[in-house]
N, C-alpha and C. Protein backbone atom coordinates (compact mmCIF):
# COMPACT_ATOMS: atom_id res chain seq x y z
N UNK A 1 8.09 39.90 26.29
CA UNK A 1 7.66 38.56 25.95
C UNK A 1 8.72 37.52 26.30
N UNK A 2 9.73 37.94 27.17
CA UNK A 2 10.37 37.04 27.63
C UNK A 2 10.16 36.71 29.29
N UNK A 3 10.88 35.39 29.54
CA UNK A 3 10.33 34.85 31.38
C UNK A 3 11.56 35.63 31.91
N UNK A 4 10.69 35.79 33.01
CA UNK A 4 11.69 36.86 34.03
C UNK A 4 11.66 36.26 35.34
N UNK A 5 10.87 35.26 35.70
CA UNK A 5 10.23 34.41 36.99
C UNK A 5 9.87 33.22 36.12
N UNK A 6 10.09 31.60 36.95
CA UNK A 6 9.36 30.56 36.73
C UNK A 6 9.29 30.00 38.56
N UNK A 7 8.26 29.72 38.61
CA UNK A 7 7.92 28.42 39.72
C UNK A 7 7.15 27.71 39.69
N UNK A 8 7.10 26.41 40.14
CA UNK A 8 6.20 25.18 40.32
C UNK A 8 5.27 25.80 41.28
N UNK A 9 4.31 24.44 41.31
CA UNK A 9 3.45 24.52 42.51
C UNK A 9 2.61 23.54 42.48
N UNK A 10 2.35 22.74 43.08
CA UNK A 10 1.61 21.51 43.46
C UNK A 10 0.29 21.88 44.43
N UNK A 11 -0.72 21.46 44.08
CA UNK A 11 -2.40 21.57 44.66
C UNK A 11 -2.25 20.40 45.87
N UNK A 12 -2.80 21.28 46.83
CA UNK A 12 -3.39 20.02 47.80
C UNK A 12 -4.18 19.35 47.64
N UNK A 13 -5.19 18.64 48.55
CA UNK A 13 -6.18 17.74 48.44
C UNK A 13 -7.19 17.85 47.55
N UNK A 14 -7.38 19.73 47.74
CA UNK A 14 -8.85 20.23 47.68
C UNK A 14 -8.33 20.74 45.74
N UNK A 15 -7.29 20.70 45.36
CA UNK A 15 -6.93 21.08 44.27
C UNK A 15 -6.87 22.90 44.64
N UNK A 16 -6.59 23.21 45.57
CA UNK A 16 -6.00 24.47 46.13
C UNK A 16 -4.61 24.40 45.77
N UNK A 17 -4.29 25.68 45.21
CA UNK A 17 -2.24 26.14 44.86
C UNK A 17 -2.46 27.11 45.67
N UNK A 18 -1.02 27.19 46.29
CA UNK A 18 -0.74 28.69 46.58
C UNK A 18 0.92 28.81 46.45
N UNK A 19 1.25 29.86 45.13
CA UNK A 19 2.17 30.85 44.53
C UNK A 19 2.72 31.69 45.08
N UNK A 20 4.22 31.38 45.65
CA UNK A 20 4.18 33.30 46.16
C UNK A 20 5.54 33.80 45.41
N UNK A 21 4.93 35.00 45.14
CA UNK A 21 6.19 35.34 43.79
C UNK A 21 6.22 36.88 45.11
N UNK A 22 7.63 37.20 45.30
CA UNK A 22 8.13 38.53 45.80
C UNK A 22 8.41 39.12 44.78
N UNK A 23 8.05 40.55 45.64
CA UNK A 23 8.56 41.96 44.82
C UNK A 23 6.94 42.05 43.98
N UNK A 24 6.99 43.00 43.85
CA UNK A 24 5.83 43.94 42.81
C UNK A 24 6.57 43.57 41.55
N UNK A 25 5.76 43.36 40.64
CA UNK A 25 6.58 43.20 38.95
C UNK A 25 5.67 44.01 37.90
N UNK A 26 5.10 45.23 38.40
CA UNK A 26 4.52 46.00 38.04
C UNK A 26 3.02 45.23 36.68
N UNK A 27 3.48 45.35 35.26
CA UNK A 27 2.32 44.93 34.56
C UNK A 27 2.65 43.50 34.17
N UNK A 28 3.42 42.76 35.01
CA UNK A 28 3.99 41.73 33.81
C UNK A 28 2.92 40.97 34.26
N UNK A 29 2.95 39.87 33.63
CA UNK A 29 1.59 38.99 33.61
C UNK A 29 1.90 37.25 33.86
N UNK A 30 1.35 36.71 35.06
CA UNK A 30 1.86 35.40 35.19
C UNK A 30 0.80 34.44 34.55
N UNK A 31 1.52 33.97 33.60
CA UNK A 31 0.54 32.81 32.89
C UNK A 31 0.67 31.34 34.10
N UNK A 32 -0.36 31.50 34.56
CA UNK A 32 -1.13 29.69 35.13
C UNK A 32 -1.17 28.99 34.20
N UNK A 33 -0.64 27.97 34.31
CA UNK A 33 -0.85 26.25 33.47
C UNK A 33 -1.11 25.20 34.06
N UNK A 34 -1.73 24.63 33.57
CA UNK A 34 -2.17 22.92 33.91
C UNK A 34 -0.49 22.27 33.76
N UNK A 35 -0.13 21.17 33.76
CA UNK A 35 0.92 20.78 33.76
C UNK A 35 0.71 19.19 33.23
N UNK A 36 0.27 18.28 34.67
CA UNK A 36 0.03 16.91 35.04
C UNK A 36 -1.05 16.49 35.86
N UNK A 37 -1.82 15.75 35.54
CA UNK A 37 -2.87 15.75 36.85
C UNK A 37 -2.24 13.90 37.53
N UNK A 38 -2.12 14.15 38.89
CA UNK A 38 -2.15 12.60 39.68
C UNK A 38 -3.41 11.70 39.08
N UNK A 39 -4.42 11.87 38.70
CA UNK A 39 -5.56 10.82 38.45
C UNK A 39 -5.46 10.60 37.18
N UNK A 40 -4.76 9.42 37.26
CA UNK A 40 -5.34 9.05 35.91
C UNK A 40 -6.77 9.04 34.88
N UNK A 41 -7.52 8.97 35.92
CA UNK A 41 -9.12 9.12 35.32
C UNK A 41 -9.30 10.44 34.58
N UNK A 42 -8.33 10.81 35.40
CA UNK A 42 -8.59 12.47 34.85
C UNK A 42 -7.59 13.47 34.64
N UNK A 43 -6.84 13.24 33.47
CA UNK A 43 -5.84 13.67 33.36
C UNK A 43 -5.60 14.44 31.94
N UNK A 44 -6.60 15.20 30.91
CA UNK A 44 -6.38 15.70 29.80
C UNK A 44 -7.14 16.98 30.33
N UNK A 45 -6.51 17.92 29.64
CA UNK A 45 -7.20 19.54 30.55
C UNK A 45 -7.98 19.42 29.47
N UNK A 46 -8.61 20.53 30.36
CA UNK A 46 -9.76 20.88 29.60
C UNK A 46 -9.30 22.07 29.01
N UNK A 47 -9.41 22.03 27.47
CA UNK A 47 -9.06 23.23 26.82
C UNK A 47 -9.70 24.37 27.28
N UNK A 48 -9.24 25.62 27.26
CA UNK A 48 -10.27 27.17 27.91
C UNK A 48 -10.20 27.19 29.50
N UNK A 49 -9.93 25.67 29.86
CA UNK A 49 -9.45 26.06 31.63
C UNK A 49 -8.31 25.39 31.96
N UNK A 50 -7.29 25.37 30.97
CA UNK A 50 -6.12 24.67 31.21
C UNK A 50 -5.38 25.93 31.33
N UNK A 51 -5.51 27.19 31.94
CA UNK A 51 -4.71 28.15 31.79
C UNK A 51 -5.10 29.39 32.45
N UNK A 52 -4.40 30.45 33.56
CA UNK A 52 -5.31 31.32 33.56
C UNK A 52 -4.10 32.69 33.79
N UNK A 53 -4.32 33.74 33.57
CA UNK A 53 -3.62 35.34 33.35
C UNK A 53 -3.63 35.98 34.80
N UNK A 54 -2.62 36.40 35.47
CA UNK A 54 -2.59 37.03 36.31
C UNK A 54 -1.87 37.80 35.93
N UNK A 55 -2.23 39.56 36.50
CA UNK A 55 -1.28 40.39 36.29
C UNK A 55 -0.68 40.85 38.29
N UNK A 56 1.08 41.02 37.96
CA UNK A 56 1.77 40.98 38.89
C UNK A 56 1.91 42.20 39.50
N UNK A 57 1.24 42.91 39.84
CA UNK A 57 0.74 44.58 40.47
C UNK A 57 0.42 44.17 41.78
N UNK A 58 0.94 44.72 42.83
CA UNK A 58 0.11 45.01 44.31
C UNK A 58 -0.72 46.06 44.17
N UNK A 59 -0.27 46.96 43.44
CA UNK A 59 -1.38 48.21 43.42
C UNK A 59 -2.99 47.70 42.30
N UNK A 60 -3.58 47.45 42.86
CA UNK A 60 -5.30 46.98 42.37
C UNK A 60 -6.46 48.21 42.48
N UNK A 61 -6.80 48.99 41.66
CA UNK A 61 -7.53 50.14 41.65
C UNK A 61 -7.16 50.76 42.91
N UNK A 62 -6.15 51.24 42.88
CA UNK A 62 -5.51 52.08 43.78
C UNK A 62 -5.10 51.60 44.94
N UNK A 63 -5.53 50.53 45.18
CA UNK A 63 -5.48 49.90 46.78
C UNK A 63 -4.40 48.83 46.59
N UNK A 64 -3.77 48.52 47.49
CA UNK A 64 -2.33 47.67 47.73
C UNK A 64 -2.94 46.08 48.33
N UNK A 65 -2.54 45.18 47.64
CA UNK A 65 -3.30 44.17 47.64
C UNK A 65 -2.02 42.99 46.70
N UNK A 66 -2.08 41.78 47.85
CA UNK A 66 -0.69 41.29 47.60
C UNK A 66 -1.56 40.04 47.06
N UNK A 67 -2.74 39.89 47.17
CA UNK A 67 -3.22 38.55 47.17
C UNK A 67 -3.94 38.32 45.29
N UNK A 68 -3.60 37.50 44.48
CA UNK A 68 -4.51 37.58 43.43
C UNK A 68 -5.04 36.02 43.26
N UNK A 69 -5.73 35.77 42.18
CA UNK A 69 -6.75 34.74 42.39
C UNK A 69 -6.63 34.50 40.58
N UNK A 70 -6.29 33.12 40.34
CA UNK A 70 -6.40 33.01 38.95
C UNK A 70 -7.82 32.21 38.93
N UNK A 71 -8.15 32.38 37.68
CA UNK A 71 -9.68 31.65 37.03
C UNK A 71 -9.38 30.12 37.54
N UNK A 72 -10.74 29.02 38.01
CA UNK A 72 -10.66 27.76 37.75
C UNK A 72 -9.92 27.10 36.68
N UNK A 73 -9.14 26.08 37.08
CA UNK A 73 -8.77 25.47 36.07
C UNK A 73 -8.79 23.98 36.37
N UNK A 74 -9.10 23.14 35.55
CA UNK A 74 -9.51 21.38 35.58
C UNK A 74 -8.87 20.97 34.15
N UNK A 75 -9.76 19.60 34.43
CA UNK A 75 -9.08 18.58 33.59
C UNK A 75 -10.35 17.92 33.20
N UNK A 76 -10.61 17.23 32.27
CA UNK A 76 -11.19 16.01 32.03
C UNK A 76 -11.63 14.97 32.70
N UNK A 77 -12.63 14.34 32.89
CA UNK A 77 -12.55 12.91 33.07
C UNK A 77 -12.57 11.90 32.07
N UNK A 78 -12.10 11.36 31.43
CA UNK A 78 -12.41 9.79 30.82
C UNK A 78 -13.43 9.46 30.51
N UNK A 79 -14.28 9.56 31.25
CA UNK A 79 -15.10 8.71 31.42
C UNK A 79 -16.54 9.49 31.83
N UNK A 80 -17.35 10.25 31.41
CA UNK A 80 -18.52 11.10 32.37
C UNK A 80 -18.99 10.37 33.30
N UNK A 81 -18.94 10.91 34.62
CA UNK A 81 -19.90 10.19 35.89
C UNK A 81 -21.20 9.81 35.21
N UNK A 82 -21.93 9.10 35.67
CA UNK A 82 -22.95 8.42 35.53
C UNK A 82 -24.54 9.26 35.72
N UNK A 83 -24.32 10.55 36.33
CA UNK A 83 -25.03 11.21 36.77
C UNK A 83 -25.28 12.22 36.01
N UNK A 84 -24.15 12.60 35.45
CA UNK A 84 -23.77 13.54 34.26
C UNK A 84 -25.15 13.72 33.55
N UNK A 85 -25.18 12.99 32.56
CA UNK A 85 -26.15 12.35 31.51
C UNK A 85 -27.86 13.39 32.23
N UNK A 86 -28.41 13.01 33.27
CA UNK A 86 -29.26 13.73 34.01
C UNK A 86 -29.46 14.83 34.63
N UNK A 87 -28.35 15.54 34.58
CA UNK A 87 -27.88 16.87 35.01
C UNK A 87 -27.41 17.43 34.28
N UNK A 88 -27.05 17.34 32.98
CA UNK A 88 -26.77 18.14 31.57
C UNK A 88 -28.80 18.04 30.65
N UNK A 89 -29.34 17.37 31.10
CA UNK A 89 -30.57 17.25 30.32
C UNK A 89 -31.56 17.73 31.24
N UNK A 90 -31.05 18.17 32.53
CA UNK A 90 -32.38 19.19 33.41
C UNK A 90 -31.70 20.83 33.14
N UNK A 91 -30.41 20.59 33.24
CA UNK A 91 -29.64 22.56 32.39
C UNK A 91 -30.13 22.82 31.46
N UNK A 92 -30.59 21.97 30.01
CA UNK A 92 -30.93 22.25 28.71
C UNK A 92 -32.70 22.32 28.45
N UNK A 93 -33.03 21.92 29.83
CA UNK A 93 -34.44 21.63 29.40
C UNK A 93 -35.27 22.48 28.87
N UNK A 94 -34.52 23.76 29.18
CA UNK A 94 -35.40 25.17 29.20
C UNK A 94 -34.85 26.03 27.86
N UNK A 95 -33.92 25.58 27.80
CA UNK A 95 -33.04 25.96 26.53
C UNK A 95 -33.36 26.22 25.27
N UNK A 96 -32.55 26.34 24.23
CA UNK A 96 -33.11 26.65 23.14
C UNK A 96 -32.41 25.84 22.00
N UNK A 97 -31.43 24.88 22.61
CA UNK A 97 -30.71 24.57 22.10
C UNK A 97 -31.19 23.32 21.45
């Protein structure tokens, strides 16, 4: 439960990161975080995707595999788009909710 590795990493355009941690670190586990977002419009995470678990293994059900993939993670907007409103009430229509 202690850090053994830290690095930054900044998203491009598309809100794409790419991490590269050397060496195999067998089970340890890299916690993803939100940090700062550039937009102000949109800048409070969204709790449940402000964060995501990677474990630091090349070996992946037996197969050697250097590449891993953390869960989506975002932020908030301020403000809901305008469109929102009509596209959360055609998801629920069928619902039970």
């Amino acid at each position: 439960m202690k850090v053994v590795f830290y690095k930054e990493g900044v998203t491009d355009s598309t809100g794409t990161y790419h991490i590269e941690v050397e060496n195999d670190h067998g089970d340890h586990i890299c916690q993803c975080m939100l940090v700062k977002s550039p937009i102000k419009l949109c800048s409070t995470p969204d709790y449940g995707r402000h964060r995501s678990s990677i474990v630091l293994t090349h070996q992946q059900n037996g197969l050697v595999n250097h590449l891993h993939y953390a869960n989506a993670m975002g932020y908030l907007r301020d403000q809901p788009l305008p469109q929102c409103h009509n596209l959360l009430k055609y998801y629920l229509a069928d619902s039970n909710f």
